[in-house]
C-alpha atoms as a PDB file:
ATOM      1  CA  UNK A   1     123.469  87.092 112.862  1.00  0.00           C
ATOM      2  CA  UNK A   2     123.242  89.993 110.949  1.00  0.00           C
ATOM      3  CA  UNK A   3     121.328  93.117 112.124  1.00  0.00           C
ATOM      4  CA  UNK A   4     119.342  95.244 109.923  1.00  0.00           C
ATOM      5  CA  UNK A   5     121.075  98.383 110.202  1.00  0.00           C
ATOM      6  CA  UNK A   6     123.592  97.995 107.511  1.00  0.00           C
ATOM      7  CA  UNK A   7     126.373 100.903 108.106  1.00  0.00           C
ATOM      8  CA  UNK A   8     128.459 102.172 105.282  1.00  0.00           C
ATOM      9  CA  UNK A   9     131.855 104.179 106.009  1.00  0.00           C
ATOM     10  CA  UNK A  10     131.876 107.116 103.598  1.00  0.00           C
ATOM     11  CA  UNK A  11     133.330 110.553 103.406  1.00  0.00           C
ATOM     12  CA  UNK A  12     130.513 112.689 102.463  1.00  0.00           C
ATOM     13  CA  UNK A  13     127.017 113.409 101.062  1.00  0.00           C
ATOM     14  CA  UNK A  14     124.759 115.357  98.548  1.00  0.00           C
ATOM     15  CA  UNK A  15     123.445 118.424  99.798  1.00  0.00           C
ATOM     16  CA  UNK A  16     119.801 118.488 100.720  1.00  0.00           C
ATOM     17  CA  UNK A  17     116.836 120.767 101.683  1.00  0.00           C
ATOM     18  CA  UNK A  18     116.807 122.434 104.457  1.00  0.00           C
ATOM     19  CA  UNK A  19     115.042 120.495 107.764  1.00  0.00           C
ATOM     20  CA  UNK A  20     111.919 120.909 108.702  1.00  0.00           C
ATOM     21  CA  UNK A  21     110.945 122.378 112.119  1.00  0.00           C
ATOM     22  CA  UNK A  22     110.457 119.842 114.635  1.00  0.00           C
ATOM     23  CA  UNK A  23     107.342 118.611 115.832  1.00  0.00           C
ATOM     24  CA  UNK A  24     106.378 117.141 119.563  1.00  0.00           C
ATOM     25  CA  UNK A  25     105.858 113.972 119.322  1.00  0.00           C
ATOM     26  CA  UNK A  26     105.649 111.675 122.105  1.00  0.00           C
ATOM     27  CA  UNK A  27     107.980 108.311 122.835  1.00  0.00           C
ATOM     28  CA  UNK A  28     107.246 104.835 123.613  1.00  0.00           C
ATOM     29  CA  UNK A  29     109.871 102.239 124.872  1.00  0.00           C
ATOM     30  CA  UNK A  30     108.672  98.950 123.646  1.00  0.00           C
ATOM     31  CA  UNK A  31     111.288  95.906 124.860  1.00  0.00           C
ATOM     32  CA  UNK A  32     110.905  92.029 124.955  1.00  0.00           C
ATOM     33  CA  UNK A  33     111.751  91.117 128.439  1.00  0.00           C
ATOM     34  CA  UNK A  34     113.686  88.360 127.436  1.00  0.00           C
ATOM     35  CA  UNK A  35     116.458  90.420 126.774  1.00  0.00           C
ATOM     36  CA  UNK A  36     115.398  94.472 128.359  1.00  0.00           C
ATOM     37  CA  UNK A  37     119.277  95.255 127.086  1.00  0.00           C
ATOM     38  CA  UNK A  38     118.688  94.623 123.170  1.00  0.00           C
ATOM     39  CA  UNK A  39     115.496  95.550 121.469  1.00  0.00           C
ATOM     40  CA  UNK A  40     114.607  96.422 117.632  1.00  0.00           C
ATOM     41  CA  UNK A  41     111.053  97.324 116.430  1.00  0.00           C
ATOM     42  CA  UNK A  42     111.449  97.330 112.976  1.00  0.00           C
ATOM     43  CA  UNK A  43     107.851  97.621 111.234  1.00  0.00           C
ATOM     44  CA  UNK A  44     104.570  98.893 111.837  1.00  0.00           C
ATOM     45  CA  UNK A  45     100.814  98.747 109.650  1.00  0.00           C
ATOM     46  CA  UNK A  46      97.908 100.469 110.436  1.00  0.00           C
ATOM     47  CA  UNK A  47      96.537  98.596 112.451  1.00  0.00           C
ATOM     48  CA  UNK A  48      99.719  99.339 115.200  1.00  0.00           C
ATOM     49  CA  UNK A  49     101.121  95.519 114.775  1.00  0.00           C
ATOM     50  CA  UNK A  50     104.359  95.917 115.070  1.00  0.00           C
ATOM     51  CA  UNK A  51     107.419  93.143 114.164  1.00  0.00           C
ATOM     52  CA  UNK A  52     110.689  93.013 116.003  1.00  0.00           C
ATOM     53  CA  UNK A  53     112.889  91.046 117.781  1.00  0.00           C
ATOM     54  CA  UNK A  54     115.103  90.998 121.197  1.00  0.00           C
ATOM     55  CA  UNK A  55     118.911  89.535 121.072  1.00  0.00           C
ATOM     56  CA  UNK A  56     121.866  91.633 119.666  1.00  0.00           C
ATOM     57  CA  UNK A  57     122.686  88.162 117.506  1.00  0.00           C
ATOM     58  CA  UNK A  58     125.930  87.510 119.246  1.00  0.00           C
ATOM     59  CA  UNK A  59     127.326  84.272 120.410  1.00  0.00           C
ATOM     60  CA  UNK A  60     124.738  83.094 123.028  1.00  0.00           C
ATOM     61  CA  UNK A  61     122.503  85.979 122.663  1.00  0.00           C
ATOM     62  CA  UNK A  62     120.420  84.976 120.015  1.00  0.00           C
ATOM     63  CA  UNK A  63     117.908  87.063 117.763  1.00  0.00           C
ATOM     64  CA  UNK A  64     114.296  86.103 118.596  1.00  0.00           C
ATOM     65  CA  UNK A  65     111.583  87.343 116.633  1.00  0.00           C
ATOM     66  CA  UNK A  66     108.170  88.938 117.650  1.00  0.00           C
ATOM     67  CA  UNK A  67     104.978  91.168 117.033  1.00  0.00           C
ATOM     68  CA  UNK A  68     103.367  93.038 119.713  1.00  0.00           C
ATOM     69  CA  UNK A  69      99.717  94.738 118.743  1.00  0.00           C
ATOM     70  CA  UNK A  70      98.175  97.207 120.775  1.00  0.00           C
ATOM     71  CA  UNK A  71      98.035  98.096 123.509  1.00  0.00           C
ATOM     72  CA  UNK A  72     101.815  96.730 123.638  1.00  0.00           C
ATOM     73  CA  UNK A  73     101.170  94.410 126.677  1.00  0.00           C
ATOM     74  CA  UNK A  74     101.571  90.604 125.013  1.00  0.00           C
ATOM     75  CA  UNK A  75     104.587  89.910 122.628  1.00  0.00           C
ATOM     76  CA  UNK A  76     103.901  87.013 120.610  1.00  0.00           C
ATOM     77  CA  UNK A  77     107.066  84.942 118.950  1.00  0.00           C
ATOM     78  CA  UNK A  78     107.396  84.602 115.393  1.00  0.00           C
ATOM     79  CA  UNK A  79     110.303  82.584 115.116  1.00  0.00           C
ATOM     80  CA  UNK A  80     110.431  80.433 112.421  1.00  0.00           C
ATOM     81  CA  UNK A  81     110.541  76.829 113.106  1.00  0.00           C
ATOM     82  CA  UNK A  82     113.292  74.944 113.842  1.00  0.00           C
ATOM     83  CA  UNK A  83     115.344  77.987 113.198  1.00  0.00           C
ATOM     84  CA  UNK A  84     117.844  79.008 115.754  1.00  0.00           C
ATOM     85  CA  UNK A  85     117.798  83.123 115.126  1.00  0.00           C
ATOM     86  CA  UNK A  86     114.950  84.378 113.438  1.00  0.00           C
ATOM     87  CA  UNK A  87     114.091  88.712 112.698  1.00  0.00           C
ATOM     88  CA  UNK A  88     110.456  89.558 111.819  1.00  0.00           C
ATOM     89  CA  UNK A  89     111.314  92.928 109.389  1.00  0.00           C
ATOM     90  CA  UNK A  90     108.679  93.932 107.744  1.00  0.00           C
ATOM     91  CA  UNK A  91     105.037  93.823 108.025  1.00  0.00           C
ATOM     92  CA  UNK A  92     101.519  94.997 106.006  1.00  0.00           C
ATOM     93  CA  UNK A  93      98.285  95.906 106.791  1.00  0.00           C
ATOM     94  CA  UNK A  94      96.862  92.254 106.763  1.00  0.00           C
ATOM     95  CA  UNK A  95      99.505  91.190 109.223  1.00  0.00           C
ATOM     96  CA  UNK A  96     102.357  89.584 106.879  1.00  0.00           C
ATOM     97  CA  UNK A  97     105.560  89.237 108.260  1.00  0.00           C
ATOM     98  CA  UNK A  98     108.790  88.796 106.144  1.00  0.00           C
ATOM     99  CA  UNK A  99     112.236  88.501 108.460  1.00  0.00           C
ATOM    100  CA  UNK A 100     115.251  86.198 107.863  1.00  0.00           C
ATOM    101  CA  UNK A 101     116.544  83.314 110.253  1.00  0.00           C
ATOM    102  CA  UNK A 102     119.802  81.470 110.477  1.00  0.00           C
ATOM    103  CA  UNK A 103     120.644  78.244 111.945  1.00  0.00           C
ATOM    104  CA  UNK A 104     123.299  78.628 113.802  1.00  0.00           C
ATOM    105  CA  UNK A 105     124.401  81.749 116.559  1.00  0.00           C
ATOM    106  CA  UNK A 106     128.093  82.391 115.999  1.00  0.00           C
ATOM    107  CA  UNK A 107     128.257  85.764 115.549  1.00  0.00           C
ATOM    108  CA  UNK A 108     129.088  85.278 112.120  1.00  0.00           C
ATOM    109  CA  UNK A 109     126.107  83.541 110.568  1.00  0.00           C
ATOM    110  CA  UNK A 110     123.853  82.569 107.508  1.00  0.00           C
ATOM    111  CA  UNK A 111     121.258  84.571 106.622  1.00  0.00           C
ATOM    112  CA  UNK A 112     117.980  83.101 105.020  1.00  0.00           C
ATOM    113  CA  UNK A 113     114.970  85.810 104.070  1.00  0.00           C
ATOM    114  CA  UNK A 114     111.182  84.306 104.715  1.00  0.00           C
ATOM    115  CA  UNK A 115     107.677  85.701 104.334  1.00  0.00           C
ATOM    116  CA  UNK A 116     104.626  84.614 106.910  1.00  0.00           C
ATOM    117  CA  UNK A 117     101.250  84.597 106.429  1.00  0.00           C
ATOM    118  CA  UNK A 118      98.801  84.414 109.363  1.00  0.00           C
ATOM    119  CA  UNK A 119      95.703  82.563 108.772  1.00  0.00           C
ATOM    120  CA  UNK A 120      93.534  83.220 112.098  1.00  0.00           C
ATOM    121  CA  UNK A 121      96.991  81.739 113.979  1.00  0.00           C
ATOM    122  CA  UNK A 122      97.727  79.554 111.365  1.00  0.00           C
ATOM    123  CA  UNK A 123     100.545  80.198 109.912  1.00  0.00           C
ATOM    124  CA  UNK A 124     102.192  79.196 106.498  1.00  0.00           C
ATOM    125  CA  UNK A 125     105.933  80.446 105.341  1.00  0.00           C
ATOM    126  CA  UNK A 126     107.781  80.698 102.220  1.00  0.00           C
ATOM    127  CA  UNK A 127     111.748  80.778 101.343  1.00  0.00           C
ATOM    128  CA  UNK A 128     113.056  83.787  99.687  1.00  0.00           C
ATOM    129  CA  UNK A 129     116.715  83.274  98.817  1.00  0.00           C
ATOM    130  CA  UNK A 130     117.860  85.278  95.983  1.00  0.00           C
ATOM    131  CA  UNK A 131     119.550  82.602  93.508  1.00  0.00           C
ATOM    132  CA  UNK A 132     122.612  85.012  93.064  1.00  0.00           C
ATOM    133  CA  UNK A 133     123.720  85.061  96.102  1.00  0.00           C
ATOM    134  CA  UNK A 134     127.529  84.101  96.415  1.00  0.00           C
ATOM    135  CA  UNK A 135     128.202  85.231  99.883  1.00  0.00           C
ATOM    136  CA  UNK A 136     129.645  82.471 102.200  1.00  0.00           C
ATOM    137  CA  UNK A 137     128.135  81.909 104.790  1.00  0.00           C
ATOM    138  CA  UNK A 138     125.235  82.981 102.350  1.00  0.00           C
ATOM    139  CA  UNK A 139     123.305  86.001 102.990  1.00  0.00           C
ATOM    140  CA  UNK A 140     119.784  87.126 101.944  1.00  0.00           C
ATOM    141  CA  UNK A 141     117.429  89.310 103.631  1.00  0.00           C
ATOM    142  CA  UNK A 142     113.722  90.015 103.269  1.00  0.00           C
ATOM    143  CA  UNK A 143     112.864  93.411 104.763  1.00  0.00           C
ATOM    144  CA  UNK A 144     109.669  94.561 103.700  1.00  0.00           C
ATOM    145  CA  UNK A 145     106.172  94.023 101.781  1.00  0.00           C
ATOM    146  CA  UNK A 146     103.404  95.676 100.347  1.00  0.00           C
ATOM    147  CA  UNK A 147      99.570  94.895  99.973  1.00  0.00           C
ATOM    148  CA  UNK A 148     100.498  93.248  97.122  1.00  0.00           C
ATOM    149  CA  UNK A 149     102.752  91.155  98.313  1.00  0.00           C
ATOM    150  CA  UNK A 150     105.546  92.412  96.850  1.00  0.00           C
ATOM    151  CA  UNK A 151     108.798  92.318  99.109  1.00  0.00           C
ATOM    152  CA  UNK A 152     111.887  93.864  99.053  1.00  0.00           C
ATOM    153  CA  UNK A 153     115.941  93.003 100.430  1.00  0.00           C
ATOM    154  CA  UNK A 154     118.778  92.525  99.292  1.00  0.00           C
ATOM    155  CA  UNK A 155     121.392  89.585  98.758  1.00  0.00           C
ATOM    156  CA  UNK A 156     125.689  89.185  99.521  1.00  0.00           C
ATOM    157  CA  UNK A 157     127.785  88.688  96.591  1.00  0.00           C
ATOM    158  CA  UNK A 158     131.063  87.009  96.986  1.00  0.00           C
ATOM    159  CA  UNK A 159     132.833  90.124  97.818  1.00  0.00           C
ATOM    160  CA  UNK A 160     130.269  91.401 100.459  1.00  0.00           C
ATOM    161  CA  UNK A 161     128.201  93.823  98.630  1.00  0.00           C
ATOM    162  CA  UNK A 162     125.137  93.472  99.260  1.00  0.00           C
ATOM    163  CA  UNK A 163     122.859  94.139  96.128  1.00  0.00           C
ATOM    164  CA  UNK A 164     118.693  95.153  96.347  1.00  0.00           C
ATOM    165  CA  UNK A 165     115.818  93.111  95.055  1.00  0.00           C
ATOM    166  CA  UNK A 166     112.029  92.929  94.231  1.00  0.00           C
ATOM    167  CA  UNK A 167     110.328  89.536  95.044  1.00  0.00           C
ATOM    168  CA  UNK A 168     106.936  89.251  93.461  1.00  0.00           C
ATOM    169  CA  UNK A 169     105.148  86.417  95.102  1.00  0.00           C
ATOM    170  CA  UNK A 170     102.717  85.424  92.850  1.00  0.00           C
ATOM    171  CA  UNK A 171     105.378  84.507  90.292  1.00  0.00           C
ATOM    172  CA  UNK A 172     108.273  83.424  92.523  1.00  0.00           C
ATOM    173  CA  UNK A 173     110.902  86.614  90.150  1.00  0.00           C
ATOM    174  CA  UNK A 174     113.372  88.051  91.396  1.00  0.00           C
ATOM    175  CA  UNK A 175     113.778  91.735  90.286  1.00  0.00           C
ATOM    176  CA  UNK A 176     117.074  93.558  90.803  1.00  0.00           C
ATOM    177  CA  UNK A 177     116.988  97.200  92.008  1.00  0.00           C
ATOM    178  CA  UNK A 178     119.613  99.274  90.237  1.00  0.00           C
ATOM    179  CA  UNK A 179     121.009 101.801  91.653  1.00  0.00           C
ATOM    180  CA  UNK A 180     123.044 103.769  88.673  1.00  0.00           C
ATOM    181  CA  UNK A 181     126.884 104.405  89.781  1.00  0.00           C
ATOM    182  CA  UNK A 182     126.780 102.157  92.930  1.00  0.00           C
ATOM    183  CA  UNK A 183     128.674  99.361  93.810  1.00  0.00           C
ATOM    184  CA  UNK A 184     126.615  98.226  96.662  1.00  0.00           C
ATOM    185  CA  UNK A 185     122.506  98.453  97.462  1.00  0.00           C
ATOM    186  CA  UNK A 186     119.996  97.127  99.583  1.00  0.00           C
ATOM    187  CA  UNK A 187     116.556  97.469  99.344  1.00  0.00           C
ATOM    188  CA  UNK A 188     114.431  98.390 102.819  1.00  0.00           C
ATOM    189  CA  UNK A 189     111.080  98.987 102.295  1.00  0.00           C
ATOM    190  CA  UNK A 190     107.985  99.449  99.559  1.00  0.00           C
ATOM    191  CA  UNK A 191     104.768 100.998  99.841  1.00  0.00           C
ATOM    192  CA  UNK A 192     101.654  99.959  98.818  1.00  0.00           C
ATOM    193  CA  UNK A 193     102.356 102.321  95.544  1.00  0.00           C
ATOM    194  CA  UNK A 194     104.954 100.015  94.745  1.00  0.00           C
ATOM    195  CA  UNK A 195     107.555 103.040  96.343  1.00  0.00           C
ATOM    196  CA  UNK A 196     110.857 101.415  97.144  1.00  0.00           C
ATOM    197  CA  UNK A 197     113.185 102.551  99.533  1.00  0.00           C
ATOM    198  CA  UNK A 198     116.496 102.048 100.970  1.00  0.00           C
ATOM    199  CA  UNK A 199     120.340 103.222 100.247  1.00  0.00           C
ATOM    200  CA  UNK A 200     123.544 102.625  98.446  1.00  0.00           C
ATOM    201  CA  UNK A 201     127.088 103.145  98.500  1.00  0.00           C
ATOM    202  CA  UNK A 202     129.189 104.944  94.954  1.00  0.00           C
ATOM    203  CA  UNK A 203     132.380 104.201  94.220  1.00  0.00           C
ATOM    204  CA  UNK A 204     133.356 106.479  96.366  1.00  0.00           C
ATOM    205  CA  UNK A 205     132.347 104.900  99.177  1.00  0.00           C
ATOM    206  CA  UNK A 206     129.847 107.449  99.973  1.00  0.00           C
ATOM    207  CA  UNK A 207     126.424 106.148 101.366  1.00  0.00           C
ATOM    208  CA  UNK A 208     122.923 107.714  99.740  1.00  0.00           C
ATOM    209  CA  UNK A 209     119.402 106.701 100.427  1.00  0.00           C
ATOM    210  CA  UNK A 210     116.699 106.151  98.272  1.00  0.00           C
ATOM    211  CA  UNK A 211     113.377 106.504  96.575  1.00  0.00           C
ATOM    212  CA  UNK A 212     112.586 104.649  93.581  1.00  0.00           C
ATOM    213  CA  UNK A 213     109.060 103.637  91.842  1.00  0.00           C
ATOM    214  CA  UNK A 214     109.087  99.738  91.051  1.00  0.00           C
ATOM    215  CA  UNK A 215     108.414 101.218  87.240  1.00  0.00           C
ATOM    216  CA  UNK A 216     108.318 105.105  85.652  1.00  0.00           C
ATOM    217  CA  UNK A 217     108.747 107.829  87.975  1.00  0.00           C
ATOM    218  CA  UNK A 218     111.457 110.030  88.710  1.00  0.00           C
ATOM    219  CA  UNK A 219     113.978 108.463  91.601  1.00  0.00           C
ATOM    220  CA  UNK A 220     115.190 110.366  94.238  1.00  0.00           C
ATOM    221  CA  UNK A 221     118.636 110.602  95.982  1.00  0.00           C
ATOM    222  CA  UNK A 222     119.108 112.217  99.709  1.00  0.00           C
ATOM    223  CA  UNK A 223     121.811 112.824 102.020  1.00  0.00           C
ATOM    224  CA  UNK A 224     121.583 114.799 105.144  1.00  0.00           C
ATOM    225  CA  UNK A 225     124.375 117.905 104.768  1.00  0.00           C
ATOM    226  CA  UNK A 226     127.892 116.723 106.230  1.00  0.00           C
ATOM    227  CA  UNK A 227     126.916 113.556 107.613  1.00  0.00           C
ATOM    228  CA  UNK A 228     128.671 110.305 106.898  1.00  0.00           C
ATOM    229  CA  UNK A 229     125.981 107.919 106.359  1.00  0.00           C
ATOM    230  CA  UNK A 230     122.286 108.328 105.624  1.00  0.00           C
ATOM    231  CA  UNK A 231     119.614 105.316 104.646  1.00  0.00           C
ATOM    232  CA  UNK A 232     116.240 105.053 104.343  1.00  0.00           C
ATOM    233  CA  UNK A 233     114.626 102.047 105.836  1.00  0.00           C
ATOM    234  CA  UNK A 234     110.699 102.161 105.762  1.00  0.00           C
ATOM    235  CA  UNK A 235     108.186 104.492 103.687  1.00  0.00           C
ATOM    236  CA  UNK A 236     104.722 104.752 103.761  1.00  0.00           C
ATOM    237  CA  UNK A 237     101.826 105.083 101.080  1.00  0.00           C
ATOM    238  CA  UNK A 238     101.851 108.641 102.040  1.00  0.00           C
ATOM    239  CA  UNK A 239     105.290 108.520 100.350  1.00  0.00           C
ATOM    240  CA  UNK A 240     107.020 109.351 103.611  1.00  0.00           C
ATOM    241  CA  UNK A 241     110.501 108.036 104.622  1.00  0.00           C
ATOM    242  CA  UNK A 242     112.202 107.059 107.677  1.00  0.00           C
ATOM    243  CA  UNK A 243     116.192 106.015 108.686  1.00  0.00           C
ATOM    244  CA  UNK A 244     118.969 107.878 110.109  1.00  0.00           C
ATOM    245  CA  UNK A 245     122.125 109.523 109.620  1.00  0.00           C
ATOM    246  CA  UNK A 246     125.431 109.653 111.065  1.00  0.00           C
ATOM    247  CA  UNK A 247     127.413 112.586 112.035  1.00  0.00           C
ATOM    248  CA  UNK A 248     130.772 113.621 112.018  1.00  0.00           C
ATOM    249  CA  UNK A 249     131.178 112.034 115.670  1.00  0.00           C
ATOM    250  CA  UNK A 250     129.766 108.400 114.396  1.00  0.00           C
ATOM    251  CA  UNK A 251     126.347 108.714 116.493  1.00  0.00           C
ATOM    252  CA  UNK A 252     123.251 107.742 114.716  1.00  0.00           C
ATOM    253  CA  UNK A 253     120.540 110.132 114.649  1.00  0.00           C
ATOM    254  CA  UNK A 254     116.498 109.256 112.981  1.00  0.00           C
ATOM    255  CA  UNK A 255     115.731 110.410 109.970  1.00  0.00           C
ATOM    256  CA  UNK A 256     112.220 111.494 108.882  1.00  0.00           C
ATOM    257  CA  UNK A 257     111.817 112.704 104.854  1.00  0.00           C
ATOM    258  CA  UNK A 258     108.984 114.092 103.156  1.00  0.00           C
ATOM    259  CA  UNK A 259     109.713 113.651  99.113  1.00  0.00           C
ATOM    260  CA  UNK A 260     106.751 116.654  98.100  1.00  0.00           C
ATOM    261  CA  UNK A 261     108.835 118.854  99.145  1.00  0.00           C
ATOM    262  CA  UNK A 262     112.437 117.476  99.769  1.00  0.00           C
ATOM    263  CA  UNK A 263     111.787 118.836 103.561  1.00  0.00           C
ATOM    264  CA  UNK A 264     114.009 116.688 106.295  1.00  0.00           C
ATOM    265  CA  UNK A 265     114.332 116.929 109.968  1.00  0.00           C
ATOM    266  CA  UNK A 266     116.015 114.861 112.749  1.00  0.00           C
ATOM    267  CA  UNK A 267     113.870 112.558 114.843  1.00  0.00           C
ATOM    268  CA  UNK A 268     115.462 111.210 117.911  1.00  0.00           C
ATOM    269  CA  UNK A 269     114.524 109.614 121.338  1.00  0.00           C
ATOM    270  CA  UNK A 270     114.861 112.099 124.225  1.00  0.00           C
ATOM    271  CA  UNK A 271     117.088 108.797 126.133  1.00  0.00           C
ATOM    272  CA  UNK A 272     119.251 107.672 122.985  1.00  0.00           C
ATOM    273  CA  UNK A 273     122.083 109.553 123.712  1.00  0.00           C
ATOM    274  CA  UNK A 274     124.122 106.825 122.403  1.00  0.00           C
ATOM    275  CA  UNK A 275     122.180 106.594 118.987  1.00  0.00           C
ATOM    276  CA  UNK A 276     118.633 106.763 117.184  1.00  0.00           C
ATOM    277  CA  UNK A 277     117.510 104.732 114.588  1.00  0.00           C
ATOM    278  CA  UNK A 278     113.934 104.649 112.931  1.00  0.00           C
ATOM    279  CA  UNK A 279     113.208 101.637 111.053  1.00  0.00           C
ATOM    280  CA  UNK A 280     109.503 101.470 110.025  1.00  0.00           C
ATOM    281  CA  UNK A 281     106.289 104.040 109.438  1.00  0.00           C
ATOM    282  CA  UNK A 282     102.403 103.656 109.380  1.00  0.00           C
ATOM    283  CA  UNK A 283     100.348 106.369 107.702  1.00  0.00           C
ATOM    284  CA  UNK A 284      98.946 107.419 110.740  1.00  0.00           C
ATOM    285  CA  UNK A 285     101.815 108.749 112.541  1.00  0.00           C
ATOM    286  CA  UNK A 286     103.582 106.011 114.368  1.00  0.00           C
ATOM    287  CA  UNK A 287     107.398 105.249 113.711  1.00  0.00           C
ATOM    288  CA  UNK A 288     109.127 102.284 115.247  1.00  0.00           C
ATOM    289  CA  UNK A 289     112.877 102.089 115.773  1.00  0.00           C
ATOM    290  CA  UNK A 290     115.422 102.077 118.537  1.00  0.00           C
ATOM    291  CA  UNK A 291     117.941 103.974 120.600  1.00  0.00           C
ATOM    292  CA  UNK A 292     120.925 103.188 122.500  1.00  0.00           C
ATOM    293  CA  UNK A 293     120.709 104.476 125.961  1.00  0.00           C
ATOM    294  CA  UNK A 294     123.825 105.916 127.924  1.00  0.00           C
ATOM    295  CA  UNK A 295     124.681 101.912 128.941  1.00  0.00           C
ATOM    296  CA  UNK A 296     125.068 101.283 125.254  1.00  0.00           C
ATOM    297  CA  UNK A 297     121.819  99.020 125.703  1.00  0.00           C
ATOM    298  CA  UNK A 298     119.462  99.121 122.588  1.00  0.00           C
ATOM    299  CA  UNK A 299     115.462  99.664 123.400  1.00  0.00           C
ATOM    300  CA  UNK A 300     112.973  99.340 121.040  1.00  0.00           C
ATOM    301  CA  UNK A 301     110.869 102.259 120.482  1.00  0.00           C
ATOM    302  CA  UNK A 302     107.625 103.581 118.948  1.00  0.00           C
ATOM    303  CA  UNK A 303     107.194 106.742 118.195  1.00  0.00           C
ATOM    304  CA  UNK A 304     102.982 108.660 117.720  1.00  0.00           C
ATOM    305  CA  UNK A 305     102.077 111.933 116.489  1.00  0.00           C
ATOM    306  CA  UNK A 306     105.290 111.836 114.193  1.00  0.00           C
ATOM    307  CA  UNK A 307     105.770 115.027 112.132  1.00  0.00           C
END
């Protein structure tokens, strides 16, 4: 099944401001032990819930969703049922999950976005599957949601690209994120502002990330100074973003962006050597993500006292 971490090849990148000095945070590795070699924590609320899942989605290792709450001992699944792969993405302060599942563990498999609501352990889902999606096998993805239950992801067209959207749950509409001059998006995240994040590619084939208000504002368009790649995958109400970059050497390197002042600096786990990624931001300081160690296994990871 598809992993969250959608990589773009591309050739360059705007300029940006200059980074921020580095702050001294301290890390966390957070991993499911039914499978210690592939981890992803991929969202975070205030509260310190955190959604992820273990399983790198290949053929026999399948992706198995969780949350894990303070103070990180019990992982609780969050699989949808009957499915046979299920992420948990996303996740607000009163403990709403969205993800995406597939029923089948090819390697090459569909992808069906979802939103959970937890009622004292009761728990009630809905389908989200953007109408125009035209991928085969069909793929849509729900990656994030706001206090107002608002979610955000993206669907495949027929050619691939992947394109973002706006789900408002109260009315069931589908609202497409446009991205001017790109010809592929995805949204990642939204805050409880209605701030949207995530990234595109131009017709260049160059890969941007993104800020965007749901409705007036100005949007914003960053890329980290000679790298190939850089997304945005969570933001916080504080307006905040987190994701990563790649360099010139194709290693993956977290990404934290404050949009006051267009200050950036690079946020990575003293043991991924082999990659950082950071996926998901409270507004208290904590950033989940992961890293790939020097065995090319992927931890999960959380992250306090974030700059």
């Amino acid at each position: 099944m598809r992993t969250l971490t959608l990589f773009a090849a591309a050739a360059g990148l705007l300029a940006a401001a200059g980074a921020a000095q580095a702050a001294s945070p301290t890390f966390i590795t957070i991993d499911n032990p039914g499978d210690p070699t592939f981890n992803q924590l991929l969202g975070i609320n205030n509260k310190g819930v955190i959604s992820g899942y273990f399983g790198s989605g290949q053929a026999g290792h399948p992706n198995q969703a969780y949350t894990i709450a303070p103070p990180y001992i019990n992982f609780v699944p969050a699989n949808l049922p009957g499915s046979t792969q299920t992420q948990a993405t996303g996740i607000n302060g009163a403990g709403t999950i969205t993800g995406f599942w597939s029923s089948s563990n090819t390697g090459t498999d569909p992808n069906f976005g979802f939103i959970r609501w937890n009622n004292h352990g009761s728990f009630r889902y809905l389908s989200v599957n953007d109408p125009l999606v035209t991928s085969v096998p069909p793929v849509t993805q729900v990656l994030g949601i706001n206090k107002s239950e608002l979610a955000v992801g993206f669907y495949n067209d027929s050619a691939g690209a992947s394109h973002g959207f706006v789900y408002t749950v109260a009315t069931g509409a589908f609202t497409p994120i446009m991205v001017g001059g790109s010809v592929s998006d995805a949204a990642t995240g939204i805050n409880n502002n209605n701030l949207i994040c995530g990234f595109f590619v131009n017709d260049k084939g160059v890969t941007h990330a993104f800020l965007e208000p749901l409705t007036g504002g100005t949007a914003i368009r960053f890329g980290v100074p000679h790298a190939s790649v850089t997304q945005f995958l969570g933001v916080n109400s504080l307006g905040k973003a987190v994701g990563f970059y790649q360099d010139v050497n194709n290693i993956t390197h977290g990404l934290v962006y404050n949009p006051a002042n267009g200050a950036w600096q690079t946020l990575d786990d003293p043991n991924g050597v082999g990659g950082t990624v950071l996926n998901g931001l409270n507004d208290k300081g904590q950033i989940v993500g992961f890293f790939t160690d020097a065995a090319g296994n992927v931890h999960g990871m959380l992250v306090n006292g974030a700059p």
